[in-house]
PDB file of N, CA and C in Angstrom:
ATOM      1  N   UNK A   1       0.840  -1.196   0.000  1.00  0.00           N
ATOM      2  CA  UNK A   1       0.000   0.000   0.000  1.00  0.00           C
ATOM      3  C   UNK A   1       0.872   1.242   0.000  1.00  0.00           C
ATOM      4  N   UNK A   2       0.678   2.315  -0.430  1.00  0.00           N
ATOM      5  CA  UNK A   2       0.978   3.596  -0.592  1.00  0.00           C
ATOM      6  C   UNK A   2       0.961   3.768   0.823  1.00  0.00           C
ATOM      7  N   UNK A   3       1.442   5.203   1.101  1.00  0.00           N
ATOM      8  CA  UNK A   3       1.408   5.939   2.712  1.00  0.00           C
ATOM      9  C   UNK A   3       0.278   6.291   2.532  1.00  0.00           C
ATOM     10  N   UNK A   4       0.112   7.486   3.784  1.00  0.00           N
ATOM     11  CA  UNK A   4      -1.102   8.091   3.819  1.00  0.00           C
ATOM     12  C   UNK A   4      -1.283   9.077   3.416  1.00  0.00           C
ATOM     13  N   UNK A   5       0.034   9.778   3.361  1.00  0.00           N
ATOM     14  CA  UNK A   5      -0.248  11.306   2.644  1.00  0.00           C
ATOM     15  C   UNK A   5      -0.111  10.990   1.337  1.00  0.00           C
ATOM     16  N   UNK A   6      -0.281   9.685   0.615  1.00  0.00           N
ATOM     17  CA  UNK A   6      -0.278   9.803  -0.357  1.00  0.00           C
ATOM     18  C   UNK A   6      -1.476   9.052  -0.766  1.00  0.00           C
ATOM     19  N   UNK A   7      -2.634   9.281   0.082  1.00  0.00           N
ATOM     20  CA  UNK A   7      -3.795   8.766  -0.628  1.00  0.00           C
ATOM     21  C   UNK A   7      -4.651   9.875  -0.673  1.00  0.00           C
ATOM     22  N   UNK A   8      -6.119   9.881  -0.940  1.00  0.00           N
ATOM     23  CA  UNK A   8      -7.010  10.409  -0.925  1.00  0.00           C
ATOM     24  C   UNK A   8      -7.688  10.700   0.446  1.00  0.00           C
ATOM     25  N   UNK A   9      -8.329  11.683   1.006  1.00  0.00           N
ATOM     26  CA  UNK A   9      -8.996  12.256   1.457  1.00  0.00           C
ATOM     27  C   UNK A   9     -10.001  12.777   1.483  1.00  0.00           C
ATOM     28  N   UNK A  10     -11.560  12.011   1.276  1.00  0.00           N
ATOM     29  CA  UNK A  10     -12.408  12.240   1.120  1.00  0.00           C
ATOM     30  C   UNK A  10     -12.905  12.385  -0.263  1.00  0.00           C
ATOM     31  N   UNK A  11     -13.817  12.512  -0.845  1.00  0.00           N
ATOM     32  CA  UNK A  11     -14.754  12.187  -2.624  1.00  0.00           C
ATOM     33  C   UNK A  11     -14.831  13.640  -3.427  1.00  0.00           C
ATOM     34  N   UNK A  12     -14.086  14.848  -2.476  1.00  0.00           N
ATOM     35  CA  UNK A  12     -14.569  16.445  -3.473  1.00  0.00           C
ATOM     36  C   UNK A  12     -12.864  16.340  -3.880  1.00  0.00           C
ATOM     37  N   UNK A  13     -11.977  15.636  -3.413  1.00  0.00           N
ATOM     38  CA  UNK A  13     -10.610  15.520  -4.172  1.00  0.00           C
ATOM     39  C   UNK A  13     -10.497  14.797  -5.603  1.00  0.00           C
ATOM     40  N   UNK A  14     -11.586  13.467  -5.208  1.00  0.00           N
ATOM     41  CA  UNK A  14     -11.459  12.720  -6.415  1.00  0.00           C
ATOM     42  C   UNK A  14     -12.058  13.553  -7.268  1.00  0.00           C
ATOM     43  N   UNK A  15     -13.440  14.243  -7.007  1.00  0.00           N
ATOM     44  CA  UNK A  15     -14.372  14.701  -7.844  1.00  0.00           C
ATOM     45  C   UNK A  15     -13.787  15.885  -8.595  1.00  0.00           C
ATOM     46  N   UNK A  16     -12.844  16.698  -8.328  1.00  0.00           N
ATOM     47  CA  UNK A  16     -12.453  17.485  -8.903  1.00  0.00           C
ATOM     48  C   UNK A  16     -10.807  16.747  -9.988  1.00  0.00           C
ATOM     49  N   UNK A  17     -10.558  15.681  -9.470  1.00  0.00           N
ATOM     50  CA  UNK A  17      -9.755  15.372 -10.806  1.00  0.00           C
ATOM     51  C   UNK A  17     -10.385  14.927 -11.713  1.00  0.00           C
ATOM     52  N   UNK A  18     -11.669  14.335 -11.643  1.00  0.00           N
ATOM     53  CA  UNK A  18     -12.134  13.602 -12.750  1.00  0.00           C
ATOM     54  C   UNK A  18     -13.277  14.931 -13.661  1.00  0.00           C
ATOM     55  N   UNK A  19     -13.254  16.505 -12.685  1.00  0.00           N
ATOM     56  CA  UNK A  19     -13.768  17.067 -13.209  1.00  0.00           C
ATOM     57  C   UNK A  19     -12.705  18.316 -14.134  1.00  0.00           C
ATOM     58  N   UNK A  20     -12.050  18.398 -13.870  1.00  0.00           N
ATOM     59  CA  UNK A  20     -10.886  19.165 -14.456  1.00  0.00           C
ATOM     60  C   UNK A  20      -9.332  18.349 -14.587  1.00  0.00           C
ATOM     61  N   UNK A  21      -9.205  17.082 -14.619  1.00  0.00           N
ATOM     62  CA  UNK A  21      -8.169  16.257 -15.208  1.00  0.00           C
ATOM     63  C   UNK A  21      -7.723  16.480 -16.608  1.00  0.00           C
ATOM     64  N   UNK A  22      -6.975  15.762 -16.911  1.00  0.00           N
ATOM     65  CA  UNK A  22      -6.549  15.573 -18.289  1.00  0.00           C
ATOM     66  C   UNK A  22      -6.236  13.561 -18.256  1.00  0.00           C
ATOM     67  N   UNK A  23      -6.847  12.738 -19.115  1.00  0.00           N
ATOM     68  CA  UNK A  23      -6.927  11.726 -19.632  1.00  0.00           C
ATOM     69  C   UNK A  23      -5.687  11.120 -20.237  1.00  0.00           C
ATOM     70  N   UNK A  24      -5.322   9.884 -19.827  1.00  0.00           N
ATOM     71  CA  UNK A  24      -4.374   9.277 -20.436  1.00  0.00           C
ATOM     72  C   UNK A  24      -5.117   7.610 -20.568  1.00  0.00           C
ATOM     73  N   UNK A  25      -5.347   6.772 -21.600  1.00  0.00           N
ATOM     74  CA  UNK A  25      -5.712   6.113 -22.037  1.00  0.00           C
ATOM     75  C   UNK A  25      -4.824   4.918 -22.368  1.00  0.00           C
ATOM     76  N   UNK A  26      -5.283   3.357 -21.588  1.00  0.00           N
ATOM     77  CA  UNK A  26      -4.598   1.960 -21.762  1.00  0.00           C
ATOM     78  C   UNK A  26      -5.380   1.019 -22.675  1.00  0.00           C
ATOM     79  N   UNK A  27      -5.329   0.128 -22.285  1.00  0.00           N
ATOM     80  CA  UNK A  27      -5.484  -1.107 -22.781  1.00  0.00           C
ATOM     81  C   UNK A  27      -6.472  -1.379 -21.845  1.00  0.00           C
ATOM     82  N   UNK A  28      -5.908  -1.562 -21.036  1.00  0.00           N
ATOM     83  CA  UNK A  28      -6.929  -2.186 -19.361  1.00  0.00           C
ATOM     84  C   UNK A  28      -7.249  -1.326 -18.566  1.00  0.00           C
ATOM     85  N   UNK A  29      -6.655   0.155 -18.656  1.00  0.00           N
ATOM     86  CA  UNK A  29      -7.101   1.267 -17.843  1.00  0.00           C
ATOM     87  C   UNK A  29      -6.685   2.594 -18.362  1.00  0.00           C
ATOM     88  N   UNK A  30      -7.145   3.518 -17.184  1.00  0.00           N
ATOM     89  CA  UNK A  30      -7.341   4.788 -17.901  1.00  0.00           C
ATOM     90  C   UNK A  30      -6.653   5.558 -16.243  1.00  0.00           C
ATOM     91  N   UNK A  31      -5.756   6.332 -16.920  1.00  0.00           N
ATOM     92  CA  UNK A  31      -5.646   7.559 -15.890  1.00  0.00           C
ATOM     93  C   UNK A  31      -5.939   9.300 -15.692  1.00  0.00           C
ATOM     94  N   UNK A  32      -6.410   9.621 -14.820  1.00  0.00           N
ATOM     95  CA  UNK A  32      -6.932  10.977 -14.917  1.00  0.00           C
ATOM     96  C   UNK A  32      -5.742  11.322 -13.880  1.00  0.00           C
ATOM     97  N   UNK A  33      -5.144  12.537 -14.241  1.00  0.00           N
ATOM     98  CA  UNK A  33      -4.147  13.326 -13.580  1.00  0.00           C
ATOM     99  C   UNK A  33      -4.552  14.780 -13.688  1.00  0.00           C
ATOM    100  N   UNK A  34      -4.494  15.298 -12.529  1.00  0.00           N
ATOM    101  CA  UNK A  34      -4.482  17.084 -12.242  1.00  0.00           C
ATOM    102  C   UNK A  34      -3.013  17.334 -11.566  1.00  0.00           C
ATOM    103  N   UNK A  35      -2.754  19.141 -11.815  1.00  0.00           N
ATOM    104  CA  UNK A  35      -1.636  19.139 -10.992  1.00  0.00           C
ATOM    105  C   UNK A  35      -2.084  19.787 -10.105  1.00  0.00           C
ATOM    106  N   UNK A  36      -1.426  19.793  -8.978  1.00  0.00           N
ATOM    107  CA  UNK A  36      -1.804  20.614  -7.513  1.00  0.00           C
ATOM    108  C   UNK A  36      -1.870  21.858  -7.493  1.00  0.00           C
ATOM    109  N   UNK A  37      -0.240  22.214  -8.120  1.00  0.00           N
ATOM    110  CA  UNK A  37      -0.043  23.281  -7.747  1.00  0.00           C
ATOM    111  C   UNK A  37       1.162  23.841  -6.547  1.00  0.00           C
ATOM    112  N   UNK A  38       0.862  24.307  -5.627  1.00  0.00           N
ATOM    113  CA  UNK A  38       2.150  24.845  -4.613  1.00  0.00           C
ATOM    114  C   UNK A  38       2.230  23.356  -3.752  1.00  0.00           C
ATOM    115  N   UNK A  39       1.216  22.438  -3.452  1.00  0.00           N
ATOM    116  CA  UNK A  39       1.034  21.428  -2.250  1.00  0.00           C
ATOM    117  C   UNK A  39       2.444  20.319  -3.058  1.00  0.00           C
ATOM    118  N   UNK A  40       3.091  19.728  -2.621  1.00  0.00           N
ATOM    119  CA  UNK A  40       4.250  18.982  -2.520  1.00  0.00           C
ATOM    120  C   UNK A  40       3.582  17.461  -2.357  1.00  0.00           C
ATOM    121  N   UNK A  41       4.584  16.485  -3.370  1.00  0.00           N
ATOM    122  CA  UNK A  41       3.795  14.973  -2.931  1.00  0.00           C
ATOM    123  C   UNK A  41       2.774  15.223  -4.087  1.00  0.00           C
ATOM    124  N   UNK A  42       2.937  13.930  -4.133  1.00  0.00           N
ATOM    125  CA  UNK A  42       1.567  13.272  -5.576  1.00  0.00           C
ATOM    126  C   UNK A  42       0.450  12.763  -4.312  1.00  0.00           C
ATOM    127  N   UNK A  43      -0.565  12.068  -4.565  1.00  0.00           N
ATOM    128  CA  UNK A  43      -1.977  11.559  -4.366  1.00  0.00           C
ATOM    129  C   UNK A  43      -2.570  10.349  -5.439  1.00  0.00           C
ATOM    130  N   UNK A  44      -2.779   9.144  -4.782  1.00  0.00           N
ATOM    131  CA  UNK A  44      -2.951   8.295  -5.744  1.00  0.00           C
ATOM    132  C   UNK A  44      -4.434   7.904  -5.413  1.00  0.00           C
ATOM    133  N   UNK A  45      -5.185   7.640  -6.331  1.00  0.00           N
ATOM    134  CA  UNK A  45      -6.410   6.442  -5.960  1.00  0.00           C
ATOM    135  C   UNK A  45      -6.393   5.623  -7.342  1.00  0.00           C
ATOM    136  N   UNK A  46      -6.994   4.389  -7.281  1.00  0.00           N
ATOM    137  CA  UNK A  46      -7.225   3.199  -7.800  1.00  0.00           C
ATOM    138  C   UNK A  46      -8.974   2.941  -7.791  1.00  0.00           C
ATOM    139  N   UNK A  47      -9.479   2.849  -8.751  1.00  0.00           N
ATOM    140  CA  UNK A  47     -10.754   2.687  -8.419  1.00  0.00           C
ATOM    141  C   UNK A  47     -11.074   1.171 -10.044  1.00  0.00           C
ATOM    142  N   UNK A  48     -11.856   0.213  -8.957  1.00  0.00           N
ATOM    143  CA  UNK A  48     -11.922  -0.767  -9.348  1.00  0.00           C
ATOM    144  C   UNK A  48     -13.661  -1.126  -9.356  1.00  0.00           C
ATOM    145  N   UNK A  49     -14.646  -0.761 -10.600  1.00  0.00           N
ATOM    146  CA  UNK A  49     -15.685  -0.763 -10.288  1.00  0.00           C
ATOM    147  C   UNK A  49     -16.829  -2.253 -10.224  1.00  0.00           C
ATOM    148  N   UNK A  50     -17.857  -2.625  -9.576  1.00  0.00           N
ATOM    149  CA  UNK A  50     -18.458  -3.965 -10.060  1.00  0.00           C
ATOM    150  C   UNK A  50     -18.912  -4.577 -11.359  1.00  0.00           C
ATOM    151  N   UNK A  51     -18.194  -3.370 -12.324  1.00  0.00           N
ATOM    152  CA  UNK A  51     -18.321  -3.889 -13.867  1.00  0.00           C
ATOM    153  C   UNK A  51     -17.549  -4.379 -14.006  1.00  0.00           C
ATOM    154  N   UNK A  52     -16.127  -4.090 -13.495  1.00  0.00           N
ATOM    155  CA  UNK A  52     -15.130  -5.132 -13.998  1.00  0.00           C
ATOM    156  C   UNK A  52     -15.083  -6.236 -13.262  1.00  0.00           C
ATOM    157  N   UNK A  53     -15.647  -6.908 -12.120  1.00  0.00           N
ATOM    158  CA  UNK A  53     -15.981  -8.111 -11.390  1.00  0.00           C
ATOM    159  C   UNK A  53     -16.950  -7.745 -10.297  1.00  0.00           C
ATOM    160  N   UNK A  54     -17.814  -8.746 -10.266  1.00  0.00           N
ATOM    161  CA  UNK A  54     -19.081  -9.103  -9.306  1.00  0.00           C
ATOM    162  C   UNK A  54     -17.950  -9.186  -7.843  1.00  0.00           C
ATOM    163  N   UNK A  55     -17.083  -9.932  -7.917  1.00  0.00           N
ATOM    164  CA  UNK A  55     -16.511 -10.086  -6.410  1.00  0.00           C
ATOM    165  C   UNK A  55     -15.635  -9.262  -5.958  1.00  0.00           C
ATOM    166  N   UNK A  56     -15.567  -8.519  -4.453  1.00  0.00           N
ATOM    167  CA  UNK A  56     -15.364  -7.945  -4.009  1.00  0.00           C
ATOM    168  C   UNK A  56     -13.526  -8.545  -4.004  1.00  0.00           C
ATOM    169  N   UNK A  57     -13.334  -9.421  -3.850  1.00  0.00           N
ATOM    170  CA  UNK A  57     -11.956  -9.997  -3.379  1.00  0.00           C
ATOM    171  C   UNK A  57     -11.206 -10.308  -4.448  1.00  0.00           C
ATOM    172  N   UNK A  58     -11.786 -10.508  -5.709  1.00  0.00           N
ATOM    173  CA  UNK A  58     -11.498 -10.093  -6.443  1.00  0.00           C
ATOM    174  C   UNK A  58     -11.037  -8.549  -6.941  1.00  0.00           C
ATOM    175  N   UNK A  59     -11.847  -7.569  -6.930  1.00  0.00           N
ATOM    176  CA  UNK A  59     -11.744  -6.103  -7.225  1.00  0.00           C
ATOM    177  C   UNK A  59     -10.861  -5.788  -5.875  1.00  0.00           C
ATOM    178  N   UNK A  60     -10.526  -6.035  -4.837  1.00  0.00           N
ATOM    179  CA  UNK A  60      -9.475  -5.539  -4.154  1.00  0.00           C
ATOM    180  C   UNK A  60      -8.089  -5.830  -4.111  1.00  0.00           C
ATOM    181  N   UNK A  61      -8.204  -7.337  -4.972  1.00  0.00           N
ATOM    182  CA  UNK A  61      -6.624  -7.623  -5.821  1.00  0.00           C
ATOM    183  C   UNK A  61      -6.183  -7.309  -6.484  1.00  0.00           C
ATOM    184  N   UNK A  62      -6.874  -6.721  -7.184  1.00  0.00           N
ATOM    185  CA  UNK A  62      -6.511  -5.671  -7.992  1.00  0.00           C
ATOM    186  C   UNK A  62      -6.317  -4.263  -8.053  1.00  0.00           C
ATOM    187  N   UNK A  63      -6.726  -3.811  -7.053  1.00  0.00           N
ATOM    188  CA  UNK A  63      -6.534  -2.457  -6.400  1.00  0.00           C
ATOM    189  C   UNK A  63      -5.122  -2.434  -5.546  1.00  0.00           C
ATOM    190  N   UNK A  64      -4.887  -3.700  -4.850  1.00  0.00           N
ATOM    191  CA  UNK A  64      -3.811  -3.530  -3.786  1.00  0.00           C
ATOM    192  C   UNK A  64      -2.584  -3.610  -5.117  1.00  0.00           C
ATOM    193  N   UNK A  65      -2.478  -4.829  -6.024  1.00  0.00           N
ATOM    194  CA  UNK A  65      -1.783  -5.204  -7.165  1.00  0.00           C
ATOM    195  C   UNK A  65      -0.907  -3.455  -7.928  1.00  0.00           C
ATOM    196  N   UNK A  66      -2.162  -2.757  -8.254  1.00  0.00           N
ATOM    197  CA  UNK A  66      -1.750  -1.426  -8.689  1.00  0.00           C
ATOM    198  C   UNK A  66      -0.851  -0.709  -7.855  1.00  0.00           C
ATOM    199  N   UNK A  67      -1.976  -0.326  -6.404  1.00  0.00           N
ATOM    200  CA  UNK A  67      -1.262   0.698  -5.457  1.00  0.00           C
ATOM    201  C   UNK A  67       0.261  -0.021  -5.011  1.00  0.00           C
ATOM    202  N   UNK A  68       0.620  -0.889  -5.103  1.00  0.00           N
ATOM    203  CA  UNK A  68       2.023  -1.627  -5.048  1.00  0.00           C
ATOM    204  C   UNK A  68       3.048  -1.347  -5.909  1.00  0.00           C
ATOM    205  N   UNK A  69       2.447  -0.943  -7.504  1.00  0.00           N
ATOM    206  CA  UNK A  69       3.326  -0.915  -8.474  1.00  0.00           C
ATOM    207  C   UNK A  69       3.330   0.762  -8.237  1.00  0.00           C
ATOM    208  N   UNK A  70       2.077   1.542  -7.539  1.00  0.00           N
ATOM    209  CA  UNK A  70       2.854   2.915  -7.890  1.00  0.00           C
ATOM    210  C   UNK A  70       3.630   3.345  -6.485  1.00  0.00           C
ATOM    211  N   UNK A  71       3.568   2.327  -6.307  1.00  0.00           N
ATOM    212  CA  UNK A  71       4.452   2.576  -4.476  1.00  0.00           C
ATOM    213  C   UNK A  71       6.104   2.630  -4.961  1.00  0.00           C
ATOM    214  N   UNK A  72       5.998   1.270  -6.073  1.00  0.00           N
ATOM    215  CA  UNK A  72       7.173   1.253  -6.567  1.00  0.00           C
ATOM    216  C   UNK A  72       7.605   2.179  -7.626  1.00  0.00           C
ATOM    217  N   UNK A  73       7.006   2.434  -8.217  1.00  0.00           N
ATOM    218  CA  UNK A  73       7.253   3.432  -9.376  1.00  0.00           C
ATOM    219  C   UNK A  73       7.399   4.918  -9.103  1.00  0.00           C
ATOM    220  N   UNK A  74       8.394   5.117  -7.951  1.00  0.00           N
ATOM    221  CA  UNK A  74       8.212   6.464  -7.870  1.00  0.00           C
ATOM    222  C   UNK A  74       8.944   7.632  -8.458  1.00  0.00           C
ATOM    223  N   UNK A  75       9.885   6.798  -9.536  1.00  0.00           N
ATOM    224  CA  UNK A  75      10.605   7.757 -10.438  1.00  0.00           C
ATOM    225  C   UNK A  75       9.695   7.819 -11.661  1.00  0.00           C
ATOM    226  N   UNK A  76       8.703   7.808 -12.046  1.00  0.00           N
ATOM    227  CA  UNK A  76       7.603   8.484 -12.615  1.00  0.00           C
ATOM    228  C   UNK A  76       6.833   9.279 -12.277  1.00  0.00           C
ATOM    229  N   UNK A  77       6.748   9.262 -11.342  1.00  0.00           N
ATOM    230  CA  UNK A  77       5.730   9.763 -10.634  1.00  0.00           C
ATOM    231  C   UNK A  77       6.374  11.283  -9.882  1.00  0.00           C
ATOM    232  N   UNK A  78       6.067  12.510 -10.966  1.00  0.00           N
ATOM    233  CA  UNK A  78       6.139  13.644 -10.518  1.00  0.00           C
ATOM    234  C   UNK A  78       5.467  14.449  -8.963  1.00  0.00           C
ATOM    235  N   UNK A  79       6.186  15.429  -8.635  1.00  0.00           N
ATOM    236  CA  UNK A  79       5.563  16.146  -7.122  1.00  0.00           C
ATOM    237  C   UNK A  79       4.381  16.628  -7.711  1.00  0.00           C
ATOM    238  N   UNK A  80       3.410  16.964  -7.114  1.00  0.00           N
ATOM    239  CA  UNK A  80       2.293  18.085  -7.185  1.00  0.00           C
ATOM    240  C   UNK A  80       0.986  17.338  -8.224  1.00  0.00           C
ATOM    241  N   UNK A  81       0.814  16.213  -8.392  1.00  0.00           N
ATOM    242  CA  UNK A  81      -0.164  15.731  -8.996  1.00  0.00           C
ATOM    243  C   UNK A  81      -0.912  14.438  -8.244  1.00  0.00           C
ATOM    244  N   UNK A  82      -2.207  14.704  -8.830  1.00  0.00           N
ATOM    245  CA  UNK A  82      -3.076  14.118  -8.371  1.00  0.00           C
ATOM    246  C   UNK A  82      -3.594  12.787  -9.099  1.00  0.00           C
ATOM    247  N   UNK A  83      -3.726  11.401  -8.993  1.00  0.00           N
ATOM    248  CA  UNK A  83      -3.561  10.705  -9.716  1.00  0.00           C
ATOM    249  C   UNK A  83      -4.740   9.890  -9.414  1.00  0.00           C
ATOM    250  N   UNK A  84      -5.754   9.318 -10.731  1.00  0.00           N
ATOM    251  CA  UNK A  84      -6.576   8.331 -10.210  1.00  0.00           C
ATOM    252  C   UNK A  84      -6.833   7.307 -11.081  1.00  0.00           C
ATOM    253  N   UNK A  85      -6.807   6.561 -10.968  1.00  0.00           N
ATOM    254  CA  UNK A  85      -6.576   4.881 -11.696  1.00  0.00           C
ATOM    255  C   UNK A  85      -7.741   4.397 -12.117  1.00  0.00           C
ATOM    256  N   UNK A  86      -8.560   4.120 -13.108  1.00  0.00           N
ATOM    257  CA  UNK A  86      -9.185   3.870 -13.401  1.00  0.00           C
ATOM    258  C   UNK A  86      -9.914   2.471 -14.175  1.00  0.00           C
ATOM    259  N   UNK A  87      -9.646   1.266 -13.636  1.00  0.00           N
ATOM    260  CA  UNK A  87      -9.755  -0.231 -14.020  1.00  0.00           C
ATOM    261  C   UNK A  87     -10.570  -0.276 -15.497  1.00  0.00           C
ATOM    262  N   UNK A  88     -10.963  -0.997 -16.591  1.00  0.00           N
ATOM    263  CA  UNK A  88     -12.122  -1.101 -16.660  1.00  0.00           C
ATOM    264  C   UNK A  88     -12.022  -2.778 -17.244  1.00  0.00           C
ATOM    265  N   UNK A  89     -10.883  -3.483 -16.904  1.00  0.00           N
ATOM    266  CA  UNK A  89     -10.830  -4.775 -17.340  1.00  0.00           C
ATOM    267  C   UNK A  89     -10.585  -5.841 -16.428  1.00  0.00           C
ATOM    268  N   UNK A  90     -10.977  -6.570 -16.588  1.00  0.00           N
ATOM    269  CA  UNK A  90     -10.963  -7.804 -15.424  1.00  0.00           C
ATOM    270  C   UNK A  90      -9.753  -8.831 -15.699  1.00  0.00           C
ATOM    271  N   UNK A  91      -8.915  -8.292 -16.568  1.00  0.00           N
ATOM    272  CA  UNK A  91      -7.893  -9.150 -16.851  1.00  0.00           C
ATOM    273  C   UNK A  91      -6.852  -8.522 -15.795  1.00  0.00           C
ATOM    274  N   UNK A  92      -6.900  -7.519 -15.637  1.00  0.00           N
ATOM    275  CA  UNK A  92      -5.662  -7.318 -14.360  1.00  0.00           C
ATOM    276  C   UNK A  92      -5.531  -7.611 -13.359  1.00  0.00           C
ATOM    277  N   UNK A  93      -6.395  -8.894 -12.768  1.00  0.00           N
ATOM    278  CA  UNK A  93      -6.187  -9.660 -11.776  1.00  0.00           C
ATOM    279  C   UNK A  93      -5.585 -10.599 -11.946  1.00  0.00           C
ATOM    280  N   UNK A  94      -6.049 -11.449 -13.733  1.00  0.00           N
ATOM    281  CA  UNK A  94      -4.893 -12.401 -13.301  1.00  0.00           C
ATOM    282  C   UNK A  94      -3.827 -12.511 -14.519  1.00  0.00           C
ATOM    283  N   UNK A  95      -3.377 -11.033 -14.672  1.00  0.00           N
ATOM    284  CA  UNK A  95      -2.351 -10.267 -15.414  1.00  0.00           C
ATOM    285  C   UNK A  95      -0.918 -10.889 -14.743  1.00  0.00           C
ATOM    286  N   UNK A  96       0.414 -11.540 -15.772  1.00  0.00           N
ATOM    287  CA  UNK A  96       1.250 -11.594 -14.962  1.00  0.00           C
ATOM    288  C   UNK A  96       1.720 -10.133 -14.438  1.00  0.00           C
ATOM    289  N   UNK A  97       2.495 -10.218 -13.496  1.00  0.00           N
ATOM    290  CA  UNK A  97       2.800  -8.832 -12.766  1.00  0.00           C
ATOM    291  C   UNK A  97       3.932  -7.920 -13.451  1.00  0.00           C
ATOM    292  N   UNK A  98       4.976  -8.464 -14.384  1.00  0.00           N
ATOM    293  CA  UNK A  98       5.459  -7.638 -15.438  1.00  0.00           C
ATOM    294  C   UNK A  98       4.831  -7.158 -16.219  1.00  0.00           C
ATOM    295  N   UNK A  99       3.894  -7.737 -16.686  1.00  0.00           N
ATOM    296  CA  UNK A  99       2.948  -6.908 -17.746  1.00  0.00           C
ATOM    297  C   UNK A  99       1.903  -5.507 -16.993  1.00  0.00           C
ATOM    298  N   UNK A 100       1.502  -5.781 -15.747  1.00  0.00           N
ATOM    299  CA  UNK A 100       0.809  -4.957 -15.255  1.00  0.00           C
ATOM    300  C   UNK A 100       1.469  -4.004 -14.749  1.00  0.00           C
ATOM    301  N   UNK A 101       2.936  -4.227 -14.447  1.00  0.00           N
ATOM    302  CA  UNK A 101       3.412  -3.078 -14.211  1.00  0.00           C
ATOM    303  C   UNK A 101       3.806  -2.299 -14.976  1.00  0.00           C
ATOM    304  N   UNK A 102       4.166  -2.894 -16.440  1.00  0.00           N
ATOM    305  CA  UNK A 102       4.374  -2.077 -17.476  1.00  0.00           C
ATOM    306  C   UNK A 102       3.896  -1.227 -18.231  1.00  0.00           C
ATOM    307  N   UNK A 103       2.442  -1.952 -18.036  1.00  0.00           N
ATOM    308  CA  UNK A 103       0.776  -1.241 -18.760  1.00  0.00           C
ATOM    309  C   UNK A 103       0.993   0.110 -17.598  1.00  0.00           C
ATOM    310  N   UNK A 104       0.893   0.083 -16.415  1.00  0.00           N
ATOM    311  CA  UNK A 104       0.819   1.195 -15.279  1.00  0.00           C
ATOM    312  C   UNK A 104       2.163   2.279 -14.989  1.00  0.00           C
ATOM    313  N   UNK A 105       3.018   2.033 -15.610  1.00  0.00           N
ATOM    314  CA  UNK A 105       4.116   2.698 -16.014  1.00  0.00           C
ATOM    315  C   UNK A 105       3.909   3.216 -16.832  1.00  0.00           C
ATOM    316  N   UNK A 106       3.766   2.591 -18.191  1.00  0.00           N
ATOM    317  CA  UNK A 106       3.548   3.257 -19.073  1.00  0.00           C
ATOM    318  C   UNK A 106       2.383   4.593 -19.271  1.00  0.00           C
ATOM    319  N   UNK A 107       1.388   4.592 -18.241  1.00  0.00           N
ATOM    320  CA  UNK A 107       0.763   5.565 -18.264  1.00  0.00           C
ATOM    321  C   UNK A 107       1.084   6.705 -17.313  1.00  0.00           C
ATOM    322  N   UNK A 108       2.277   6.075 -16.361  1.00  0.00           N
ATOM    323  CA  UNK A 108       2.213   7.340 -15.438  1.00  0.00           C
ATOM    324  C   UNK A 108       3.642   8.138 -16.312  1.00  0.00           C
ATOM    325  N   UNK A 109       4.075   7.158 -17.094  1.00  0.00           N
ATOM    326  CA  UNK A 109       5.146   8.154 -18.048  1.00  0.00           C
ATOM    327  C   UNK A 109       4.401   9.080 -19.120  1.00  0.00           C
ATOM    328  N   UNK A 110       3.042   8.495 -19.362  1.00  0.00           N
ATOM    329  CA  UNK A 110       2.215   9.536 -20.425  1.00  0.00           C
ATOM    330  C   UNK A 110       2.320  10.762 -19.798  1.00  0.00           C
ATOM    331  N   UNK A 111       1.883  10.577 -18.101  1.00  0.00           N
ATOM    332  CA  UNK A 111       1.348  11.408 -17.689  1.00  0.00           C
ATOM    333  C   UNK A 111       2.231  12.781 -16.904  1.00  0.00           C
ATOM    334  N   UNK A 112       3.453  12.092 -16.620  1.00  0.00           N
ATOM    335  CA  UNK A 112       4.666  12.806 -16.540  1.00  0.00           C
ATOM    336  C   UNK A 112       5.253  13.852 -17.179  1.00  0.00           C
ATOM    337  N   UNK A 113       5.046  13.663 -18.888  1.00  0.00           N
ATOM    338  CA  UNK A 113       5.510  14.546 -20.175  1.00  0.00           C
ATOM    339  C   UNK A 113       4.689  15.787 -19.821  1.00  0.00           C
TER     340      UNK A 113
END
């Protein structure tokens, strides 16, 4: 898992990246990124909805799976942005884990430029 100052805080944080973001587009997912501004430190969420699986234990293996790779990925991952992960395939659960980290790299390098 990520720290804490590097998660979310309540639904008017998310709501405003997904309302003034800018879009970066996968295969298996989608990322919305805002920048902060003066506040220091990125912000991550992962959101894994019951379209992409009926089971709960399922959709949280895949949530922890992500927040792991951007725990690790932190030389992509610029200061001052806000980041939210957006699932919409059910194959990234049982994705080998090089490939999923590469698909999730590869977008936080979109999102970096």
């Amino acid at each position: 898992m990520i720290s804490v100052r590097h998660r979310f805080h309540g639904y008017g944080s998310v709501r405003a990246v997904y309302q003034n973001g800018r879009t970066v587009r996968g295969s298996l997912m989608s990322l919305k990124y805002v920048d902060r501004g003066s506040r220091s430190g990125f912000r991550a969420a992962v959101v894994v909805s019951k379209k992409v699986h009926k089971s709960a234990v399922t959709r949280n293996r895949i949530r922890r799976r992500i927040y792991e790779i951007i725990r690790l990925a932190d030389r992509h991952l610029t200061d001052r942005k806000d980041l939210v992960l957006t699932v919409f395939s059910d194959q990234a659960a049982d994705m080998e884990s090089g490939k999923l980290r590469q698909a999730v790299e590869s977008l936080l390098s979109k999102a970096g430029r």
